[in-house]
PDB file of N, CA and C in Angstrom:
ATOM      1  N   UNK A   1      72.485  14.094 126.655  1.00  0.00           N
ATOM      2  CA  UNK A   1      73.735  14.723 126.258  1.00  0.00           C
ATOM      3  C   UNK A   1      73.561  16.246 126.286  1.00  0.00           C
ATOM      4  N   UNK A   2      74.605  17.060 126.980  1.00  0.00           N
ATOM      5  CA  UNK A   2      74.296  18.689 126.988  1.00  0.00           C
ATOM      6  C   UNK A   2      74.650  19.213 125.687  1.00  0.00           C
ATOM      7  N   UNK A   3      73.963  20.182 125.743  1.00  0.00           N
ATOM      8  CA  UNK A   3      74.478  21.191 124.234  1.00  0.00           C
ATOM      9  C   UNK A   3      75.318  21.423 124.270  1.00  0.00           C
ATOM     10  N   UNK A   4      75.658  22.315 122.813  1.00  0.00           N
ATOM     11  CA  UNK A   4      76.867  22.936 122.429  1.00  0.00           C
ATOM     12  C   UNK A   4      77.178  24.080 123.378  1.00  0.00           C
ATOM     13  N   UNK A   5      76.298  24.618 123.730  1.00  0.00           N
ATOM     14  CA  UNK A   5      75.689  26.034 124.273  1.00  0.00           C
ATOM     15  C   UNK A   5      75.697  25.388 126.205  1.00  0.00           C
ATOM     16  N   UNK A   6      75.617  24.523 126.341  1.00  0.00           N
ATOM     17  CA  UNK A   6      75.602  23.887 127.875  1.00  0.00           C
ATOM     18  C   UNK A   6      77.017  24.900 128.400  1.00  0.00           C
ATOM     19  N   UNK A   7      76.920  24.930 129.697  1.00  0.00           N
ATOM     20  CA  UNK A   7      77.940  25.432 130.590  1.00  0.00           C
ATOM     21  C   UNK A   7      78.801  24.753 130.971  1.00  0.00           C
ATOM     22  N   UNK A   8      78.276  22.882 130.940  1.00  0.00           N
ATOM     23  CA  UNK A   8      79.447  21.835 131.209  1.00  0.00           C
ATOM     24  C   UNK A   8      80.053  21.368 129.502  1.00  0.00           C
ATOM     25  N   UNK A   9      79.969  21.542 128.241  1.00  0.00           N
ATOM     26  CA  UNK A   9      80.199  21.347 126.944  1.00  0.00           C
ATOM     27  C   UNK A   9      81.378  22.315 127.098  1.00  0.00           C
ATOM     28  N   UNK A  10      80.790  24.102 127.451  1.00  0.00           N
ATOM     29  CA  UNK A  10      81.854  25.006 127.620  1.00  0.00           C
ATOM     30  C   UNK A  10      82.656  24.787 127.870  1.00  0.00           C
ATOM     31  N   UNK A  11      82.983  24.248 129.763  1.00  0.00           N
ATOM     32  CA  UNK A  11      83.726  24.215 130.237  1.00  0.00           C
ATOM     33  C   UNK A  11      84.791  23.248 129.517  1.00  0.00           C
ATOM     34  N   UNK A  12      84.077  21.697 129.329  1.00  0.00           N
ATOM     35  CA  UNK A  12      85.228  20.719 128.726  1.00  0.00           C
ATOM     36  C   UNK A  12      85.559  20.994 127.974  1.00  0.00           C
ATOM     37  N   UNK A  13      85.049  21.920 126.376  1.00  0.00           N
ATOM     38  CA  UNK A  13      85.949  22.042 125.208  1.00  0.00           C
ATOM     39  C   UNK A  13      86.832  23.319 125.520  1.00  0.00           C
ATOM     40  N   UNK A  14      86.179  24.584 126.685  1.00  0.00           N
ATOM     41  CA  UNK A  14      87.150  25.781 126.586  1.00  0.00           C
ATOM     42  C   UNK A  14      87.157  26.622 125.575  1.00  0.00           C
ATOM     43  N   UNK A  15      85.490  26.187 124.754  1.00  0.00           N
ATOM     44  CA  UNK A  15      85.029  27.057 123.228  1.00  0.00           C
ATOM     45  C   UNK A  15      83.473  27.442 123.481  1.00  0.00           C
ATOM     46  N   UNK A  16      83.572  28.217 122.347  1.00  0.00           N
ATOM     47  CA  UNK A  16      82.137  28.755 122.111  1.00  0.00           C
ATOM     48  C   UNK A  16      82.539  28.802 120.945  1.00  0.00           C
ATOM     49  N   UNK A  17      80.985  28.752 120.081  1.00  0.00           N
ATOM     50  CA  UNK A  17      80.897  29.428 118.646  1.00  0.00           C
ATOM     51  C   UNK A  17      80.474  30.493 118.799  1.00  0.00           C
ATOM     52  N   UNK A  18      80.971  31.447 118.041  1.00  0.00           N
ATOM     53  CA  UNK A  18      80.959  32.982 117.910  1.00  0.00           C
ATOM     54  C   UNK A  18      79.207  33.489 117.973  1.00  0.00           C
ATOM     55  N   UNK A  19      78.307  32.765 116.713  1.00  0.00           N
ATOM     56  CA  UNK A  19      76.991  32.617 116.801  1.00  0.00           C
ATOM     57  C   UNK A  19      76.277  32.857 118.257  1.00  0.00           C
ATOM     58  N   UNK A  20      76.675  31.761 118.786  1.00  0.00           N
ATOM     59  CA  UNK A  20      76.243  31.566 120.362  1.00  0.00           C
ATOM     60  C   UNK A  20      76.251  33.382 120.945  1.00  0.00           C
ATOM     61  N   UNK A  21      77.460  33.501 121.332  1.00  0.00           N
ATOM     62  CA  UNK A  21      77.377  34.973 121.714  1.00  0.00           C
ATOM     63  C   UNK A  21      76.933  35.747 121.270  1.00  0.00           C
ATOM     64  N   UNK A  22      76.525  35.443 119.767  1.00  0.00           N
ATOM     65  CA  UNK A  22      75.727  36.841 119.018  1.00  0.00           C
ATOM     66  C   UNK A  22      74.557  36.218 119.854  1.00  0.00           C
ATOM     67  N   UNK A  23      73.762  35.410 119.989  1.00  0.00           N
ATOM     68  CA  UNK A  23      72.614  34.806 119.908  1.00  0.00           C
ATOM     69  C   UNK A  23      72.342  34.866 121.588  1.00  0.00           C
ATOM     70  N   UNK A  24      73.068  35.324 122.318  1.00  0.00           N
ATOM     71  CA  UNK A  24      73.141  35.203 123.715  1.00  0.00           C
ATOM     72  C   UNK A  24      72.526  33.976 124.567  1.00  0.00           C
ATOM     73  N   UNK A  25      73.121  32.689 123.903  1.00  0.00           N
ATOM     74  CA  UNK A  25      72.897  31.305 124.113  1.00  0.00           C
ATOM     75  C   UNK A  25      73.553  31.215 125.169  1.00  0.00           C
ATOM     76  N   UNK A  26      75.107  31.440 126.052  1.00  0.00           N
ATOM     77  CA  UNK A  26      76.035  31.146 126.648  1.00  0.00           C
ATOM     78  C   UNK A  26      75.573  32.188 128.243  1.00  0.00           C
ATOM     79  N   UNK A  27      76.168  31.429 128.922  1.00  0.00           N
ATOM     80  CA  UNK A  27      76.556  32.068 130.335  1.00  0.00           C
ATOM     81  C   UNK A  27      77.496  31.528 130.987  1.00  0.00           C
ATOM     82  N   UNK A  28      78.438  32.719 130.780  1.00  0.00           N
ATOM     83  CA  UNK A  28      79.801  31.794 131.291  1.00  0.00           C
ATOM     84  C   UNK A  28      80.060  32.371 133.396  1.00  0.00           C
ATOM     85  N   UNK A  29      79.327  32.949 133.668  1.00  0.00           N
ATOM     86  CA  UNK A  29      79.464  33.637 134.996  1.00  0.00           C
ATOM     87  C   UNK A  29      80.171  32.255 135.845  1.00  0.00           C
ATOM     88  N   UNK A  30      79.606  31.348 135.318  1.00  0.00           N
ATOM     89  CA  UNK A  30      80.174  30.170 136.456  1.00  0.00           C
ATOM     90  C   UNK A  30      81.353  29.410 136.131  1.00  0.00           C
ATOM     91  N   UNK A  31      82.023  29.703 134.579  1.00  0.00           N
ATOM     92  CA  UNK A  31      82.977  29.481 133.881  1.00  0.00           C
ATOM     93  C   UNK A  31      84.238  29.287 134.920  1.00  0.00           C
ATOM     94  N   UNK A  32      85.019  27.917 134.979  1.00  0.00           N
ATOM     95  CA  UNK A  32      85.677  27.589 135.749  1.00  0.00           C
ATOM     96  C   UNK A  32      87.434  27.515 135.408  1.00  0.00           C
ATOM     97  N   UNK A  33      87.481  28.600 133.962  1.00  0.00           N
ATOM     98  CA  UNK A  33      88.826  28.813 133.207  1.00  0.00           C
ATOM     99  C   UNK A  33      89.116  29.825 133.017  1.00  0.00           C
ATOM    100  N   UNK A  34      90.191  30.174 132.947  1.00  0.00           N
ATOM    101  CA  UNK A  34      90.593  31.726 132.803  1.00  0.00           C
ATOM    102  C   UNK A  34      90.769  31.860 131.257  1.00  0.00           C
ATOM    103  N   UNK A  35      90.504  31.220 130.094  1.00  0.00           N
ATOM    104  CA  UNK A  35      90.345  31.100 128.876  1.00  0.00           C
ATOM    105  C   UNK A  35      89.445  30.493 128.415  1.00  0.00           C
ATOM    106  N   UNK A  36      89.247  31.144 127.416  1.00  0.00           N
ATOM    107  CA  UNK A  36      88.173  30.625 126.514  1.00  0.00           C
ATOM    108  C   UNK A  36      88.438  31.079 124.958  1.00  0.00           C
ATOM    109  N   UNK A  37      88.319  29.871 124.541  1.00  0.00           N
ATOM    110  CA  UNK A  37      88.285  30.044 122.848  1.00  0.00           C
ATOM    111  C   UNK A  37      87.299  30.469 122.230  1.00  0.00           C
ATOM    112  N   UNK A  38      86.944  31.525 121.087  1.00  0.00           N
ATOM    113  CA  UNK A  38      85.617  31.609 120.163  1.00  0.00           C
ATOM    114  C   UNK A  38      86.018  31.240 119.032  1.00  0.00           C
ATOM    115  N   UNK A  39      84.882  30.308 118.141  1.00  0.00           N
ATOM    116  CA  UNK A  39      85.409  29.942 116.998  1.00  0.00           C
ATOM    117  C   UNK A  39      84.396  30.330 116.667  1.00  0.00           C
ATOM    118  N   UNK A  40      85.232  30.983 114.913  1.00  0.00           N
ATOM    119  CA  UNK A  40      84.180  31.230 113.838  1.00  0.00           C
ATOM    120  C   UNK A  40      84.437  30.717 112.714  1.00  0.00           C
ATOM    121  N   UNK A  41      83.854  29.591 111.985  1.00  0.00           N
ATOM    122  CA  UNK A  41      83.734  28.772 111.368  1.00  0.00           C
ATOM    123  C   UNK A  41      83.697  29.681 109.624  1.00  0.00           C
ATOM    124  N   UNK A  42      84.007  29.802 108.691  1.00  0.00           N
ATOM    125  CA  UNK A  42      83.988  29.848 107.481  1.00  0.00           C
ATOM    126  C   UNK A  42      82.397  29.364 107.375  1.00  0.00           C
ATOM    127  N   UNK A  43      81.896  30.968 106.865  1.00  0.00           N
ATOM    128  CA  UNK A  43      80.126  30.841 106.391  1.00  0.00           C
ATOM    129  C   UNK A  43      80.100  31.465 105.065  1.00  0.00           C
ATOM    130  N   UNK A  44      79.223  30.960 104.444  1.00  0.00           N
ATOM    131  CA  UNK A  44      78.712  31.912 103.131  1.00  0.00           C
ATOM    132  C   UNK A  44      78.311  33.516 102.984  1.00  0.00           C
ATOM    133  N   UNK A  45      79.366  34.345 103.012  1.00  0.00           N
ATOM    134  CA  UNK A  45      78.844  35.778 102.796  1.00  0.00           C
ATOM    135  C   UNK A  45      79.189  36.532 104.297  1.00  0.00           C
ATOM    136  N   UNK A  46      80.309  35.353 104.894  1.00  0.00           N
ATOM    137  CA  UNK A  46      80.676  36.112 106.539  1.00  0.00           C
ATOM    138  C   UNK A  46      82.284  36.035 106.762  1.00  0.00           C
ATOM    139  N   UNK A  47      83.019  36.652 106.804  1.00  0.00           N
ATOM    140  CA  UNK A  47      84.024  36.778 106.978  1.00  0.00           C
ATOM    141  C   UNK A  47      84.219  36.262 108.687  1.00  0.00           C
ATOM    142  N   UNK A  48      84.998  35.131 108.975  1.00  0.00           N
ATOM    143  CA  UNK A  48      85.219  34.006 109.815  1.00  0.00           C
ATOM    144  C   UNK A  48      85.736  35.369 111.287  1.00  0.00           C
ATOM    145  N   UNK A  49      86.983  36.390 110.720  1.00  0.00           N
ATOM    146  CA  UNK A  49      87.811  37.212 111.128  1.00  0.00           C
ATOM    147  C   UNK A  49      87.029  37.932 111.645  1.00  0.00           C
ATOM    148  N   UNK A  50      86.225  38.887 111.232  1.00  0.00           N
ATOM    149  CA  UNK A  50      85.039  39.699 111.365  1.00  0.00           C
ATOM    150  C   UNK A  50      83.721  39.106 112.480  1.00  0.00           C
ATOM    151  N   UNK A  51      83.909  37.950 112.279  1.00  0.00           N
ATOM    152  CA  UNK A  51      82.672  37.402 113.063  1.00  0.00           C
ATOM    153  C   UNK A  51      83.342  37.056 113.864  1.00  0.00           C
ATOM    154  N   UNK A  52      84.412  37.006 114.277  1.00  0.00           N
ATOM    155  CA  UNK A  52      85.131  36.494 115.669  1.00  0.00           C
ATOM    156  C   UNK A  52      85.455  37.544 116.392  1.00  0.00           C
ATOM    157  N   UNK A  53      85.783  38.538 115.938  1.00  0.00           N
ATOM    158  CA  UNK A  53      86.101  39.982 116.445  1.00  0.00           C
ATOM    159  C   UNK A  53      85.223  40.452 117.411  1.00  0.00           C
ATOM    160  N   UNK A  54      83.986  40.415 116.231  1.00  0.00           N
ATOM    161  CA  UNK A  54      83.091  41.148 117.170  1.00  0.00           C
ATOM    162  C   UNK A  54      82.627  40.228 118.309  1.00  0.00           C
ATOM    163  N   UNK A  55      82.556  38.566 118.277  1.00  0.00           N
ATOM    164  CA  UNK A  55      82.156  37.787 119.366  1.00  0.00           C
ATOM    165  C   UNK A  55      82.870  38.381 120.183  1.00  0.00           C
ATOM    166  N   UNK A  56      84.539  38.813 119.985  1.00  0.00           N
ATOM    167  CA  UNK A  56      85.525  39.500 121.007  1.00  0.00           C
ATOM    168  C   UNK A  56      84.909  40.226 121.473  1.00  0.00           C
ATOM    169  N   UNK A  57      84.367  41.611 121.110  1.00  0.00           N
ATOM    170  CA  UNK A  57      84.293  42.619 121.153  1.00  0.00           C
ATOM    171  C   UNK A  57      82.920  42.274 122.500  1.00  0.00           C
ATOM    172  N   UNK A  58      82.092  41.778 122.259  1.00  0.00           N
ATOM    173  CA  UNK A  58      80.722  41.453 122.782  1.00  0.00           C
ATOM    174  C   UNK A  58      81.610  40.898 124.099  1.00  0.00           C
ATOM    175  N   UNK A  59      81.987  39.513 124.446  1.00  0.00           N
ATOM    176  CA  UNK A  59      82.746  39.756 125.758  1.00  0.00           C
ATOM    177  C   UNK A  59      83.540  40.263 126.248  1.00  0.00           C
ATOM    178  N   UNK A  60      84.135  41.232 125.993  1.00  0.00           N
ATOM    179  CA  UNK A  60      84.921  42.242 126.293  1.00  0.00           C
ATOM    180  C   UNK A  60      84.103  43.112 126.927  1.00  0.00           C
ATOM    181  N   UNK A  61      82.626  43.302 126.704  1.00  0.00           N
ATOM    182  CA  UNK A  61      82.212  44.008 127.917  1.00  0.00           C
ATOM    183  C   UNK A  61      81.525  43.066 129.282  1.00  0.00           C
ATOM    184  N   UNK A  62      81.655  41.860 128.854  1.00  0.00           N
ATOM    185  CA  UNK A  62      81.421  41.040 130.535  1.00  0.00           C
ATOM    186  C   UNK A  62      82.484  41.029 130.963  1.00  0.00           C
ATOM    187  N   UNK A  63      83.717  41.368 130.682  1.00  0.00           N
ATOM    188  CA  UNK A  63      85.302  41.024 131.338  1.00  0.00           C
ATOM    189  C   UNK A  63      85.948  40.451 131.079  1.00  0.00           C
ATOM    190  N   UNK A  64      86.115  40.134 129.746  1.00  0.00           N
ATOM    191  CA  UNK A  64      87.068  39.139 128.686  1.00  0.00           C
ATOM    192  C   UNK A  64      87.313  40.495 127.724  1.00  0.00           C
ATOM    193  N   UNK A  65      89.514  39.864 127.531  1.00  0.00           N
ATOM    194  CA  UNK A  65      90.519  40.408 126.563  1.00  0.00           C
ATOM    195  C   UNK A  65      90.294  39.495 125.799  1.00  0.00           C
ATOM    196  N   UNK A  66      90.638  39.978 124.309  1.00  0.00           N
ATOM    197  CA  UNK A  66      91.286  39.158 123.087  1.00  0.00           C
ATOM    198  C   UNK A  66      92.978  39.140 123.427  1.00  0.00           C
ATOM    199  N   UNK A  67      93.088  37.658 123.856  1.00  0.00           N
ATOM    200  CA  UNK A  67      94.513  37.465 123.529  1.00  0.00           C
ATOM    201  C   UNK A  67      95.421  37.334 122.231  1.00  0.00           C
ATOM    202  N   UNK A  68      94.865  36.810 121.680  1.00  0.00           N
ATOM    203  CA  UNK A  68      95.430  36.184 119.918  1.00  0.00           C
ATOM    204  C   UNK A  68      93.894  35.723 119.189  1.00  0.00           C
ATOM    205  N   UNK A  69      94.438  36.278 118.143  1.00  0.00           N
ATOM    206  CA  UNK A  69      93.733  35.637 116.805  1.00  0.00           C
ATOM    207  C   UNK A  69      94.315  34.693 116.065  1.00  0.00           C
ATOM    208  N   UNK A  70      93.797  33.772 115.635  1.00  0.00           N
ATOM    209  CA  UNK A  70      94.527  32.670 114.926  1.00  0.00           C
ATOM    210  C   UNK A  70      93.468  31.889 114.076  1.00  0.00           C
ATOM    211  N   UNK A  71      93.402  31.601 112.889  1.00  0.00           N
ATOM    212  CA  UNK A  71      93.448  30.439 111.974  1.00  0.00           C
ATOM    213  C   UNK A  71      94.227  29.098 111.860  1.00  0.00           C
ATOM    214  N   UNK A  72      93.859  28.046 113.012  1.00  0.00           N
ATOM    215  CA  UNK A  72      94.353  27.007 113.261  1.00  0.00           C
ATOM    216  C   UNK A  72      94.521  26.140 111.714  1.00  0.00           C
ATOM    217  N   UNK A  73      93.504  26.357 111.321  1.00  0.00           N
ATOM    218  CA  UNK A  73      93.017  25.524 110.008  1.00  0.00           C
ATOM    219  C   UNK A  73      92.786  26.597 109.214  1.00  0.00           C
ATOM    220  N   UNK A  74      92.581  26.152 107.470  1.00  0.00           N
ATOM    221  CA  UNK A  74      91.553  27.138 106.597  1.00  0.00           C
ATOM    222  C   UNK A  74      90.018  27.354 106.896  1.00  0.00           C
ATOM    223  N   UNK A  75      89.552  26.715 107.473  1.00  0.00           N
ATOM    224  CA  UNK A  75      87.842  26.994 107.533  1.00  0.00           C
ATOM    225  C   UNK A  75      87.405  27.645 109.123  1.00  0.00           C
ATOM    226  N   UNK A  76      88.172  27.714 110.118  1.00  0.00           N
ATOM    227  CA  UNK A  76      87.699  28.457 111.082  1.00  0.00           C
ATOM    228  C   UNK A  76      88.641  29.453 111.617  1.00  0.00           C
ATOM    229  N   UNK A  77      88.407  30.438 112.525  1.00  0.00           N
ATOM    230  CA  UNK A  77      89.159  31.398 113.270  1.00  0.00           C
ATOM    231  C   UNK A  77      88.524  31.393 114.450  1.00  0.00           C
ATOM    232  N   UNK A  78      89.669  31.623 115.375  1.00  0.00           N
ATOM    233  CA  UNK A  78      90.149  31.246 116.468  1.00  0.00           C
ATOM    234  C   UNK A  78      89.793  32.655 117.173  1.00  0.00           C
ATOM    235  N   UNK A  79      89.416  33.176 118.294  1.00  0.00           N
ATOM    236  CA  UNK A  79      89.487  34.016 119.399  1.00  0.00           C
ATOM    237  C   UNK A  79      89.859  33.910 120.696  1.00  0.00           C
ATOM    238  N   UNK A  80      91.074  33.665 121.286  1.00  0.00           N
ATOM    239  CA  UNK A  80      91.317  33.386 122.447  1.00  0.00           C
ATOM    240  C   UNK A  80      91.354  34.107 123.083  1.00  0.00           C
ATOM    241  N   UNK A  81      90.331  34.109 124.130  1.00  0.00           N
ATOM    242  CA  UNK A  81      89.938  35.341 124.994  1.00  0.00           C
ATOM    243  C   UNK A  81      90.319  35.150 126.456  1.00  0.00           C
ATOM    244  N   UNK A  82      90.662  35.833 127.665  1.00  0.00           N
ATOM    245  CA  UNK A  82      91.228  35.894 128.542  1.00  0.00           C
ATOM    246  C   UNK A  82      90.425  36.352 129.687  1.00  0.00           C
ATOM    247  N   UNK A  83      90.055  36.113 130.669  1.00  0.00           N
ATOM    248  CA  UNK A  83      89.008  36.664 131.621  1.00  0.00           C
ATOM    249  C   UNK A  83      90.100  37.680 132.282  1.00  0.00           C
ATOM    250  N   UNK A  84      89.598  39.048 132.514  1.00  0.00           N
ATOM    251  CA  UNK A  84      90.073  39.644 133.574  1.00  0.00           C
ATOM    252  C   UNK A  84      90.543  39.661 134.837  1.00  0.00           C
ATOM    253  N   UNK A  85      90.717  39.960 135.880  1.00  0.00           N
ATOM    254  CA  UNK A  85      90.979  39.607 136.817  1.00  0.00           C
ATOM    255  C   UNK A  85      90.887  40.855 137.841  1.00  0.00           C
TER     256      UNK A  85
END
């Protein structure tokens, strides 16, 4: 079974956890969507908002926009990010 962090996991869910990108687990170069979600999960002593931002912020210099922020639920936040073009 591939990881969370796999390039085919990526592709089918269309997510990453925010972590991952801090942790430079991911390579999306072969990424086969023009979106991608980052989720940041509700942690002890981490603001969900804050930790999704900056996952933004971090692909935003490979060539990904923040489209919307969103809190689907109470325990995670949402980063929907947009590949350039």
């Amino acid at each position: 079974m591939p990881s969370a962090d796999s390039p085919e996991t990526i592709a089918s869910t269309r997510s990453v956890q925010a972590a991952s990108v801090f942790e430079g687990r991911i390579d999306l170069t072969g990424y086969p969507h023009r979106y991608l979600a980052i989720i940041s999960p509700a942690r002890f002593r981490v603001d969900p908002a804050i930790h999704a931002m900056a996952a933004a912020e971090m692909l935003e210099a490979a060539g990904w926009e923040l489209v919307v922020m969103s809190n689907f639920n109470t325990s995670s936040v949402y980063a929907v990010m947009r590949r350039r073009r």
